[in-house]
Protein backbone atom coordinates (compact mmCIF):
# COMPACT_ATOMS: atom_id res chain seq x y z
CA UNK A 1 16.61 -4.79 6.15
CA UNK A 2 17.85 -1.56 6.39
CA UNK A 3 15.72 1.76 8.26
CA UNK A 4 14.40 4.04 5.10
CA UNK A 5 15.94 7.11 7.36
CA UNK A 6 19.46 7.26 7.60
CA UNK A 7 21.45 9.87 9.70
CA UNK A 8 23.10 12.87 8.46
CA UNK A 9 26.31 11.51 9.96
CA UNK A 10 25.46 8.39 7.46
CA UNK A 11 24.69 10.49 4.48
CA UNK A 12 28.06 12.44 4.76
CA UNK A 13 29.95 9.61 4.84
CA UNK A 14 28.51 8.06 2.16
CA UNK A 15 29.10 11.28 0.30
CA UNK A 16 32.20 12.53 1.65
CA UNK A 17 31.27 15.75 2.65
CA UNK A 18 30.49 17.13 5.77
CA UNK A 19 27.34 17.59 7.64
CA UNK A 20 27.87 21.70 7.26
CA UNK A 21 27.57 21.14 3.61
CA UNK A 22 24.91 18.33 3.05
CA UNK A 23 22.59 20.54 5.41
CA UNK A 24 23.28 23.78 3.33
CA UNK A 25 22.23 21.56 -0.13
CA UNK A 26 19.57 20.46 1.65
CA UNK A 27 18.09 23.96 2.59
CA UNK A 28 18.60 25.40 -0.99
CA UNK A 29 17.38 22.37 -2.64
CA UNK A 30 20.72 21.41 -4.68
CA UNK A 31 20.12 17.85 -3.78
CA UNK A 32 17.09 16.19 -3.36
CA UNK A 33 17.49 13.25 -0.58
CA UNK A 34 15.01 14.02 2.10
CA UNK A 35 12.84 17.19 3.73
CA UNK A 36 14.07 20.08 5.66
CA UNK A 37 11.77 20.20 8.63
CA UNK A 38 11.85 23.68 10.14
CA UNK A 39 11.14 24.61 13.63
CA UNK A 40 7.98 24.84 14.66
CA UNK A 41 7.73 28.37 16.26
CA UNK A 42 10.47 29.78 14.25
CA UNK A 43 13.49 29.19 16.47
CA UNK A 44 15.94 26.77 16.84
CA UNK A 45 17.39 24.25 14.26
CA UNK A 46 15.85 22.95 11.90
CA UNK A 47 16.13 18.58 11.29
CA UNK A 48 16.66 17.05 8.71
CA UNK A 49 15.15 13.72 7.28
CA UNK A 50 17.31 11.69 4.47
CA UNK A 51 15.59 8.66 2.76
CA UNK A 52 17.86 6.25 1.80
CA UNK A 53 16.39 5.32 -1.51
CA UNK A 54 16.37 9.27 -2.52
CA UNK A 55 20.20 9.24 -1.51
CA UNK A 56 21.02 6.03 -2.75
CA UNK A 57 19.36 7.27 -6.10
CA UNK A 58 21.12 10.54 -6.34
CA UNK A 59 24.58 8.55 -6.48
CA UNK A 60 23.58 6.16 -8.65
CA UNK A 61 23.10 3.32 -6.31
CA UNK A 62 21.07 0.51 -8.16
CA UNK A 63 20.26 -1.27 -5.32
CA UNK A 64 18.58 1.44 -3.30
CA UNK A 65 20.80 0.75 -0.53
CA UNK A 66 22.72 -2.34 0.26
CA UNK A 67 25.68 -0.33 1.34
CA UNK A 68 27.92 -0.80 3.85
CA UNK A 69 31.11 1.17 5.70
């Protein structure tokens, strides 16, 4: 069974971009795979959680998931 987090480094291969330009849909909320978690005292970087099912559903994935590279 697969983890229900995946990696950025994951998501951007799945979607062939790079990890620039899935964290910059992320933070303006042109996709919808996961949360922006910002810092907690206002500095620093923020993370960034990716569900698989959410990205798996955004491409179209039926299966939720059984993907592989």
């Amino acid at each position: 069974m697969k983890q229900a987090i995946m990696s950025t480094a994951e998501a951007c291969s799945i979607l062939g971009i790079r990890p620039a330009r899935l964290r910059h849909l992320m933070r303006t909320k042109a996709i919808d795979i996961g949360r922006v978690v910002e810092p907690a005292n206002g500095k620093g970087n923020s993370s960034y959680i990716i569900y698989r099912d959410k990205l798996m559903t955004e491409i179209g994935r039926i299966d939720k998931g059984e993907w592989e590279r």
